[in-house]
N, C-alpha and C. Protein backbone atom coordinates (compact mmCIF):
# COMPACT_ATOMS: atom_id res chain seq x y z
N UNK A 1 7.51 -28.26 16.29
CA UNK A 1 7.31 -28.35 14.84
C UNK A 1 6.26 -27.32 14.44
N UNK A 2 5.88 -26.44 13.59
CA UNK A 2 5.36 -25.26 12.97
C UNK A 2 4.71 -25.93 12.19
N UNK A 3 3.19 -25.77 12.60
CA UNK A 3 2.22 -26.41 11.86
C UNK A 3 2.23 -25.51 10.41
N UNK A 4 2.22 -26.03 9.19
CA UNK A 4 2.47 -24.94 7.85
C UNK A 4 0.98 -24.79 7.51
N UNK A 5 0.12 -25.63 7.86
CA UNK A 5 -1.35 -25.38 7.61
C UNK A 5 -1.84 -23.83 7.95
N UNK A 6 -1.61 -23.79 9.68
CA UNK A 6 -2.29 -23.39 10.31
C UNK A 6 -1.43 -21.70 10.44
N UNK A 7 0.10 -22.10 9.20
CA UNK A 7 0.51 -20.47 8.64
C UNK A 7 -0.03 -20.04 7.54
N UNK A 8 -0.53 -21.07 6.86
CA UNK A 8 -0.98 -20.90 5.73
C UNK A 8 -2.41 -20.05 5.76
N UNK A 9 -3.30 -20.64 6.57
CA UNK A 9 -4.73 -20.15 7.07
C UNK A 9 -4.48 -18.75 7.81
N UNK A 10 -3.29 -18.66 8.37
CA UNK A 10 -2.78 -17.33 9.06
C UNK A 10 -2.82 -16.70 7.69
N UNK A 11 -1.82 -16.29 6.92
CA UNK A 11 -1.58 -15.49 5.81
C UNK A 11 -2.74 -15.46 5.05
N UNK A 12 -3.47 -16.36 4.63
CA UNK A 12 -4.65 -16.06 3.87
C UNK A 12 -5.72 -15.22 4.56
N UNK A 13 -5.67 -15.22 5.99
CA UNK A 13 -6.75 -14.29 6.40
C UNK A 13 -6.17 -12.72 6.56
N UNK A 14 -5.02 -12.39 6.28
CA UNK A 14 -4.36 -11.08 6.16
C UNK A 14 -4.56 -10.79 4.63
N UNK A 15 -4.23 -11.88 3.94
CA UNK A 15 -4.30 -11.28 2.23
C UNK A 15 -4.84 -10.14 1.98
N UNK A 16 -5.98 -10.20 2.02
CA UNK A 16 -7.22 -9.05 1.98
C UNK A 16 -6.71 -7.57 1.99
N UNK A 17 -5.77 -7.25 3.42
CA UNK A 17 -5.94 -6.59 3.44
C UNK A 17 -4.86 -6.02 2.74
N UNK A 18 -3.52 -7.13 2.37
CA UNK A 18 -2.50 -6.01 1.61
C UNK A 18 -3.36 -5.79 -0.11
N UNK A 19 -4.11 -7.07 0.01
CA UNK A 19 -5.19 -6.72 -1.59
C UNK A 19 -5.35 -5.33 -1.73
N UNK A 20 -6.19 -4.92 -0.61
CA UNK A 20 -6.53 -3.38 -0.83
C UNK A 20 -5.74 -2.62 -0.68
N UNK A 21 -4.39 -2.45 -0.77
CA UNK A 21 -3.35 -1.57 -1.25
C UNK A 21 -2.94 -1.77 -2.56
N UNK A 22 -3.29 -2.61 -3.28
CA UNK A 22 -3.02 -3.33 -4.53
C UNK A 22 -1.47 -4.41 -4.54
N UNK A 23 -1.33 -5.02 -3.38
CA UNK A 23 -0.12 -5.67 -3.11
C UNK A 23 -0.79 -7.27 -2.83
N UNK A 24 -0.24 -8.03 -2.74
CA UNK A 24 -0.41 -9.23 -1.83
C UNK A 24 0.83 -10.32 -1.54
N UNK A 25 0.46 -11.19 -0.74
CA UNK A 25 1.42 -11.82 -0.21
C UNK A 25 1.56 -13.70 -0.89
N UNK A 26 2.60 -14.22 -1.12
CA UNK A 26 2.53 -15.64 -1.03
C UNK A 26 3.46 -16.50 -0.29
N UNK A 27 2.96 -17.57 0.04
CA UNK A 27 3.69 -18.28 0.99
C UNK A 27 4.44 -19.08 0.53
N UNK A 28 5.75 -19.19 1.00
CA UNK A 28 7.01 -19.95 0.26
C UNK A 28 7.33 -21.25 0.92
N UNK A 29 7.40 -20.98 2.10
CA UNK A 29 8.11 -22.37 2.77
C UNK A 29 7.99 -21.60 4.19
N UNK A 30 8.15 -22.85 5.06
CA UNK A 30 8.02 -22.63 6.39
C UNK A 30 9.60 -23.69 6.85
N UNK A 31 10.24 -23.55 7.99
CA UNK A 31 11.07 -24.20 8.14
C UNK A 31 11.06 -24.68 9.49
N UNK A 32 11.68 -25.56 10.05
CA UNK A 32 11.36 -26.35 11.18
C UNK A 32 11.76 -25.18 12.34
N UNK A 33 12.92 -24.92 12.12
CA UNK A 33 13.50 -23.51 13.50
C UNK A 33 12.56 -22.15 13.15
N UNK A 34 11.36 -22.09 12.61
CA UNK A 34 10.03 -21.31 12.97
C UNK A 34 10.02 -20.25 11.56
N UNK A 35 11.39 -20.38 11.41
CA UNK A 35 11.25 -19.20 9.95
C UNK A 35 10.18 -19.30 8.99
N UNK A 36 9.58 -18.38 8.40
CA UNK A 36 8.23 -18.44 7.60
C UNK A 36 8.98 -17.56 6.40
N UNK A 37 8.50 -18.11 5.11
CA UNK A 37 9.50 -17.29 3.85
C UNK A 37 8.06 -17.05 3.01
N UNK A 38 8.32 -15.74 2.57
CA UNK A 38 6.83 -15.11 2.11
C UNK A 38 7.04 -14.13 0.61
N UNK A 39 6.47 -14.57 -0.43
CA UNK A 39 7.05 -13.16 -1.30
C UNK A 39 5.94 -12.44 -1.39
N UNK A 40 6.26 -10.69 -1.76
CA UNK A 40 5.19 -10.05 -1.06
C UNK A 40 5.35 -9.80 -2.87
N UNK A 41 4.10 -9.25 -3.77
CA UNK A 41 3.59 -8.83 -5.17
C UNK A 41 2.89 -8.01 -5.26
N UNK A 42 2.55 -7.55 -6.07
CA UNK A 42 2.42 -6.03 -6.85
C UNK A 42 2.92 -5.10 -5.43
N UNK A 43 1.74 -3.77 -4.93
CA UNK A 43 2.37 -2.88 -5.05
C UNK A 43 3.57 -3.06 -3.37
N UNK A 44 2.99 -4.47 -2.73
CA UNK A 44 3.92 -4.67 -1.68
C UNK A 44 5.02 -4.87 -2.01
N UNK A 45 5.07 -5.71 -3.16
CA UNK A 45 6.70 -5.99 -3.75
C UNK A 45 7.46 -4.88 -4.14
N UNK A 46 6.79 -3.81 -4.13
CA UNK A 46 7.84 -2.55 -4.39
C UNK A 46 8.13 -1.42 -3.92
N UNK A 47 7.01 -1.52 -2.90
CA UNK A 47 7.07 -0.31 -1.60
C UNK A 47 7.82 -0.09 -1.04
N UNK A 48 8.49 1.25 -0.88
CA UNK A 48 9.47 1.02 -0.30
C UNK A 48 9.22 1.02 1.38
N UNK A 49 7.97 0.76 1.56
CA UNK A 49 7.57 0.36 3.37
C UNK A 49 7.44 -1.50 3.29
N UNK A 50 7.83 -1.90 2.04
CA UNK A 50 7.55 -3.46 2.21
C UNK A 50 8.56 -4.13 3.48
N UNK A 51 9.91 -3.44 3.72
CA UNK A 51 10.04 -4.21 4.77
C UNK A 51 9.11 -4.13 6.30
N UNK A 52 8.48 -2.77 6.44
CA UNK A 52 7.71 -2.44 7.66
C UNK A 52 7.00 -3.25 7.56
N UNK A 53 6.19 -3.37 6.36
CA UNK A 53 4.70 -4.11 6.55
C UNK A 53 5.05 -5.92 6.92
N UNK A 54 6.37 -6.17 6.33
CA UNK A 54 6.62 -7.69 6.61
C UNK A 54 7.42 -7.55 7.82
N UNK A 55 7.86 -7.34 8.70
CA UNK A 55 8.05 -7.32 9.69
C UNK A 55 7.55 -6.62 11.35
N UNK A 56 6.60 -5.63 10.82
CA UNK A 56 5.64 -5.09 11.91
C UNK A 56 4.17 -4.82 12.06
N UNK A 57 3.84 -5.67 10.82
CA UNK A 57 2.39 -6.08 10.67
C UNK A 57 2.53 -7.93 10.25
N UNK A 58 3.30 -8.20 9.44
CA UNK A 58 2.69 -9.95 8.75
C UNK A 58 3.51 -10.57 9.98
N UNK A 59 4.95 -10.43 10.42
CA UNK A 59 5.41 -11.49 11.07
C UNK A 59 4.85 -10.88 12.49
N UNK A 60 4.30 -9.49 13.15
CA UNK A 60 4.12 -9.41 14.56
C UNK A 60 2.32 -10.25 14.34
N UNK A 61 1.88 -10.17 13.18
CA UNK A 61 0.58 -11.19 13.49
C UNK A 61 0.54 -12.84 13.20
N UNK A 62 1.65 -13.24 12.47
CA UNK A 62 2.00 -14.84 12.92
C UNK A 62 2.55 -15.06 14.23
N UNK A 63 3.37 -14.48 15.12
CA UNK A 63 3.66 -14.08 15.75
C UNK A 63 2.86 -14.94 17.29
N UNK A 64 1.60 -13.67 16.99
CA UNK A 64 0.96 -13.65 17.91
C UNK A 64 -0.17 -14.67 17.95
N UNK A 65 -0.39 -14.91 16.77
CA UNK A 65 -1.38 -16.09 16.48
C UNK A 65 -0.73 -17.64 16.16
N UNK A 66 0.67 -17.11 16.05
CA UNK A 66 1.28 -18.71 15.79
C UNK A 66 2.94 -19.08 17.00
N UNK A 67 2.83 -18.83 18.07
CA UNK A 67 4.38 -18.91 18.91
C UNK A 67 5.13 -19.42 18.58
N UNK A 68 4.95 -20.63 17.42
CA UNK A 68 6.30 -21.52 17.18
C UNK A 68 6.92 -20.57 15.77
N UNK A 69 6.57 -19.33 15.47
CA UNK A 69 6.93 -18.48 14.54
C UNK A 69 7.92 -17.95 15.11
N UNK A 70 8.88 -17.66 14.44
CA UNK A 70 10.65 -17.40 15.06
C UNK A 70 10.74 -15.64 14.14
N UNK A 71 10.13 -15.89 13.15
CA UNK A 71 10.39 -14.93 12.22
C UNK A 71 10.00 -14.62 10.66
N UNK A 72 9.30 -13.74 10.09
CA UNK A 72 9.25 -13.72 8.35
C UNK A 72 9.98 -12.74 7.91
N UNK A 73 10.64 -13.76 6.85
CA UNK A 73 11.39 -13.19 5.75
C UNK A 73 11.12 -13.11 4.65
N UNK A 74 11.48 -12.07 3.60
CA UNK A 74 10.97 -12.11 2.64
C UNK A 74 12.15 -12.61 1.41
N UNK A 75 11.03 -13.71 0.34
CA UNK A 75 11.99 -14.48 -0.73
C UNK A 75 11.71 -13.46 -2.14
N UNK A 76 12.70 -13.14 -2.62
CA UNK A 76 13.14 -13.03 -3.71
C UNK A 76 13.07 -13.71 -5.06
């Protein structure tokens, strides 16, 4: 079971840093088979590197700090 707290405390300690690109992230839902659903805002929501940054920076650091993490996707 995927503790949602302890993704939640994950993503808030990354915030920061998409802040200082002028982007940030929010957390949508977490699901039992590990999926984490995230919408990324301002300038992340329109970059066109927003899929890099959500898949080879936000989900390789839930990832590594959370194992029952399967994967993040981003919600629409």
């Amino acid at each position: 079971m995927l503790d949602v707290e302890k993704v939640k405390r994950a993503i808030e300690s990354i915030r920061p840093q998409l802040q200082a690109d002028g982007g940030d992230i929010e957390f949508i839902r977490a699901e039992d088979d590990g999926k984490v659903y995230v919408k990324l805002h301002g300038a992340c929501g329109s970059c066109p590197m927003a899929l890099m940054t959500l898949k080879e920076g936000v989900e390789v650091f839930l990832k590594e700090n959370i194992p029952e993490v399967t994967s993040v996707e981003q919600e629409f």
